[in-house]
C-alpha atoms as a PDB file:
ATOM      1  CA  UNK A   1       0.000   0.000   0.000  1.00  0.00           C
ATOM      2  CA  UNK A   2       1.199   3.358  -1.274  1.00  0.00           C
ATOM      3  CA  UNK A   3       1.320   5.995   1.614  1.00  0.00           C
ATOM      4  CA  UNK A   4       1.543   9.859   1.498  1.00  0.00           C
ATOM      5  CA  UNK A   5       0.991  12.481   4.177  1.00  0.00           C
ATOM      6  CA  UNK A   6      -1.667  14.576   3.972  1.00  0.00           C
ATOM      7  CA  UNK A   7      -0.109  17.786   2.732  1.00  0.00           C
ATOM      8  CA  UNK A   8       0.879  15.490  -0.784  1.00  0.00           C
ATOM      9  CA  UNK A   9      -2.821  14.433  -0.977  1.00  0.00           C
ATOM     10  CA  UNK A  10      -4.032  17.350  -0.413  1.00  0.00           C
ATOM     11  CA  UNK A  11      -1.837  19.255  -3.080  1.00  0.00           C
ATOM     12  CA  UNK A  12      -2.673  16.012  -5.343  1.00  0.00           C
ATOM     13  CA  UNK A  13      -5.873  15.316  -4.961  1.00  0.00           C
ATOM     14  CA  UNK A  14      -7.503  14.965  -8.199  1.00  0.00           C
ATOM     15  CA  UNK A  15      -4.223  12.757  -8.995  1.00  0.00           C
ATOM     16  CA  UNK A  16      -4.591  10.525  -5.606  1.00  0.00           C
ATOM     17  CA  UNK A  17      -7.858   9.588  -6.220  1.00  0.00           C
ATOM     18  CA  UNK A  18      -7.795   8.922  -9.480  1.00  0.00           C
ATOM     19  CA  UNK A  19      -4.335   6.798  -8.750  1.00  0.00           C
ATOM     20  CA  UNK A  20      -6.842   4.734  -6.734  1.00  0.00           C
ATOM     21  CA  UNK A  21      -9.166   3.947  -8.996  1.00  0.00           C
ATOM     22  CA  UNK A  22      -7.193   3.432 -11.766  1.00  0.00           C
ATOM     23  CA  UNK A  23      -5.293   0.569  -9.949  1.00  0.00           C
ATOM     24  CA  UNK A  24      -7.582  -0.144  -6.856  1.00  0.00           C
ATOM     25  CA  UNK A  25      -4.671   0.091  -5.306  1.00  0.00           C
ATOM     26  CA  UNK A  26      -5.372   1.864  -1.766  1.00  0.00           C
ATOM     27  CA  UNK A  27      -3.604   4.717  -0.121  1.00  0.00           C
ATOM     28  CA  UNK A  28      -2.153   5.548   2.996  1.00  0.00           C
ATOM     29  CA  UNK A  29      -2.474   9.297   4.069  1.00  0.00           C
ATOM     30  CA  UNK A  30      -1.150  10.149   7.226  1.00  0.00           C
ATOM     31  CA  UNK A  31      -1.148  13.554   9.342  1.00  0.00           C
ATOM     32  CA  UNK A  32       1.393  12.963  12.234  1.00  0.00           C
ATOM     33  CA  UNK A  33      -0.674  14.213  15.567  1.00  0.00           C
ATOM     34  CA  UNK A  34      -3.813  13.772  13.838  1.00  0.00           C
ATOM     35  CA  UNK A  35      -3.915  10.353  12.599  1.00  0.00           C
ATOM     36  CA  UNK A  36      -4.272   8.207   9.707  1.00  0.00           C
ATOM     37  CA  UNK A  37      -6.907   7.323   6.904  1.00  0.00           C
ATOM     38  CA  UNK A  38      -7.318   5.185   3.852  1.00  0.00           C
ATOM     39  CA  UNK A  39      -8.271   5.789   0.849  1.00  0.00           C
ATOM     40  CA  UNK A  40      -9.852   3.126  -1.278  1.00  0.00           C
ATOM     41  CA  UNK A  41     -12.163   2.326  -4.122  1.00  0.00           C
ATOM     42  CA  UNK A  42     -16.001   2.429  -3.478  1.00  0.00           C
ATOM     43  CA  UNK A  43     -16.166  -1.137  -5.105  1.00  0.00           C
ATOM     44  CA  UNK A  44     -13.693  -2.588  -3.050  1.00  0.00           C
ATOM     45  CA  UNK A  45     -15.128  -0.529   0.439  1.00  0.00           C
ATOM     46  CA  UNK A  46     -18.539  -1.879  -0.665  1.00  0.00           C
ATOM     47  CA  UNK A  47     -16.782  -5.631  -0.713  1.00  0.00           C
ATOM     48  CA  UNK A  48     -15.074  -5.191   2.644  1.00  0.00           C
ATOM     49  CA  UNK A  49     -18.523  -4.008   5.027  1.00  0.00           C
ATOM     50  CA  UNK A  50     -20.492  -7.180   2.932  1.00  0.00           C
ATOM     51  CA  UNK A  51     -17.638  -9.133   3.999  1.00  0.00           C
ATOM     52  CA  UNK A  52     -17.635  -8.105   7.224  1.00  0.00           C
ATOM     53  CA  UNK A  53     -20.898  -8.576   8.128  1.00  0.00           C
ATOM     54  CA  UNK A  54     -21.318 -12.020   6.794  1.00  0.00           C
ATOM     55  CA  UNK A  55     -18.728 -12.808   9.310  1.00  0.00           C
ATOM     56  CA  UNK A  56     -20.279 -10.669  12.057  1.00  0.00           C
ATOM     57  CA  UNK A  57     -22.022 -13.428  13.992  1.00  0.00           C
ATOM     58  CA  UNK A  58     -19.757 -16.770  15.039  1.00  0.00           C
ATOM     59  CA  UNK A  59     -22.681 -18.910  13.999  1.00  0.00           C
ATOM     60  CA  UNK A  60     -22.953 -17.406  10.354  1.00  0.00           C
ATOM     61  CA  UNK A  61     -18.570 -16.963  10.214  1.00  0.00           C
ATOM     62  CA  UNK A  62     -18.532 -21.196  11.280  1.00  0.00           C
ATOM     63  CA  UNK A  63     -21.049 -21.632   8.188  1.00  0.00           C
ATOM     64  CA  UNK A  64     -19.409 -19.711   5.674  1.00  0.00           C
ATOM     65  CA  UNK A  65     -16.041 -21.207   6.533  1.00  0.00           C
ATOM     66  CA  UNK A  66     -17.323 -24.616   5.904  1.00  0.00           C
ATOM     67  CA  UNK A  67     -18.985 -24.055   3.173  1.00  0.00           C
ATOM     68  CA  UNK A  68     -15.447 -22.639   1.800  1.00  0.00           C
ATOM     69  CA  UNK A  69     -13.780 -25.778   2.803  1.00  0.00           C
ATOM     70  CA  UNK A  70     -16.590 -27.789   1.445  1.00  0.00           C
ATOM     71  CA  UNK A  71     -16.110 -26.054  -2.033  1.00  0.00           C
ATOM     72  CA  UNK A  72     -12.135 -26.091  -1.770  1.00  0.00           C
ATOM     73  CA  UNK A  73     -12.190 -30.044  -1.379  1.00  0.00           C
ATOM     74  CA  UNK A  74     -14.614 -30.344  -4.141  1.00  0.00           C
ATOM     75  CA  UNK A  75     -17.572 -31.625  -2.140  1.00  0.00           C
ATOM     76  CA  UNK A  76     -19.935 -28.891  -2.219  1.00  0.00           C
ATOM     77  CA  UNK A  77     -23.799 -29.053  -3.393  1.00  0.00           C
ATOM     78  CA  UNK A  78     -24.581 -27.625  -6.632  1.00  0.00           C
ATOM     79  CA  UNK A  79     -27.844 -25.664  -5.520  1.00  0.00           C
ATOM     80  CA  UNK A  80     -31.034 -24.642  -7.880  1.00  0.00           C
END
Protein backbone atom coordinates (compact mmCIF):
# COMPACT_ATOMS: atom_id res chain seq x y z
CA UNK A 1 0.00 0.00 0.00
CA UNK A 2 1.20 3.36 -1.27
CA UNK A 3 1.32 5.99 1.61
CA UNK A 4 1.54 9.86 1.50
CA UNK A 5 0.99 12.48 4.18
CA UNK A 6 -1.67 14.58 3.97
CA UNK A 7 -0.11 17.79 2.73
CA UNK A 8 0.88 15.49 -0.78
CA UNK A 9 -2.82 14.43 -0.98
CA UNK A 10 -4.03 17.35 -0.41
CA UNK A 11 -1.84 19.26 -3.08
CA UNK A 12 -2.67 16.01 -5.34
CA UNK A 13 -5.87 15.32 -4.96
CA UNK A 14 -7.50 14.97 -8.20
CA UNK A 15 -4.22 12.76 -9.00
CA UNK A 16 -4.59 10.53 -5.61
CA UNK A 17 -7.86 9.59 -6.22
CA UNK A 18 -7.80 8.92 -9.48
CA UNK A 19 -4.33 6.80 -8.75
CA UNK A 20 -6.84 4.73 -6.73
CA UNK A 21 -9.17 3.95 -9.00
CA UNK A 22 -7.19 3.43 -11.77
CA UNK A 23 -5.29 0.57 -9.95
CA UNK A 24 -7.58 -0.14 -6.86
CA UNK A 25 -4.67 0.09 -5.31
CA UNK A 26 -5.37 1.86 -1.77
CA UNK A 27 -3.60 4.72 -0.12
CA UNK A 28 -2.15 5.55 3.00
CA UNK A 29 -2.47 9.30 4.07
CA UNK A 30 -1.15 10.15 7.23
CA UNK A 31 -1.15 13.55 9.34
CA UNK A 32 1.39 12.96 12.23
CA UNK A 33 -0.67 14.21 15.57
CA UNK A 34 -3.81 13.77 13.84
CA UNK A 35 -3.92 10.35 12.60
CA UNK A 36 -4.27 8.21 9.71
CA UNK A 37 -6.91 7.32 6.90
CA UNK A 38 -7.32 5.18 3.85
CA UNK A 39 -8.27 5.79 0.85
CA UNK A 40 -9.85 3.13 -1.28
CA UNK A 41 -12.16 2.33 -4.12
CA UNK A 42 -16.00 2.43 -3.48
CA UNK A 43 -16.17 -1.14 -5.11
CA UNK A 44 -13.69 -2.59 -3.05
CA UNK A 45 -15.13 -0.53 0.44
CA UNK A 46 -18.54 -1.88 -0.66
CA UNK A 47 -16.78 -5.63 -0.71
CA UNK A 48 -15.07 -5.19 2.64
CA UNK A 49 -18.52 -4.01 5.03
CA UNK A 50 -20.49 -7.18 2.93
CA UNK A 51 -17.64 -9.13 4.00
CA UNK A 52 -17.63 -8.10 7.22
CA UNK A 53 -20.90 -8.58 8.13
CA UNK A 54 -21.32 -12.02 6.79
CA UNK A 55 -18.73 -12.81 9.31
CA UNK A 56 -20.28 -10.67 12.06
CA UNK A 57 -22.02 -13.43 13.99
CA UNK A 58 -19.76 -16.77 15.04
CA UNK A 59 -22.68 -18.91 14.00
CA UNK A 60 -22.95 -17.41 10.35
CA UNK A 61 -18.57 -16.96 10.21
CA UNK A 62 -18.53 -21.20 11.28
CA UNK A 63 -21.05 -21.63 8.19
CA UNK A 64 -19.41 -19.71 5.67
CA UNK A 65 -16.04 -21.21 6.53
CA UNK A 66 -17.32 -24.62 5.90
CA UNK A 67 -18.98 -24.05 3.17
CA UNK A 68 -15.45 -22.64 1.80
CA UNK A 69 -13.78 -25.78 2.80
CA UNK A 70 -16.59 -27.79 1.44
CA UNK A 71 -16.11 -26.05 -2.03
CA UNK A 72 -12.13 -26.09 -1.77
CA UNK A 73 -12.19 -30.04 -1.38
CA UNK A 74 -14.61 -30.34 -4.14
CA UNK A 75 -17.57 -31.63 -2.14
CA UNK A 76 -19.93 -28.89 -2.22
CA UNK A 77 -23.80 -29.05 -3.39
CA UNK A 78 -24.58 -27.63 -6.63
CA UNK A 79 -27.84 -25.66 -5.52
CA UNK A 80 -31.03 -24.64 -7.88
Amino acid sequence: MKKMSFTEARDGFATTTSEVIEHSDPILITQPGVGSVVVVVKQEFCSMEETLHLFSTSANAERLLKALDDYERGGSDARD
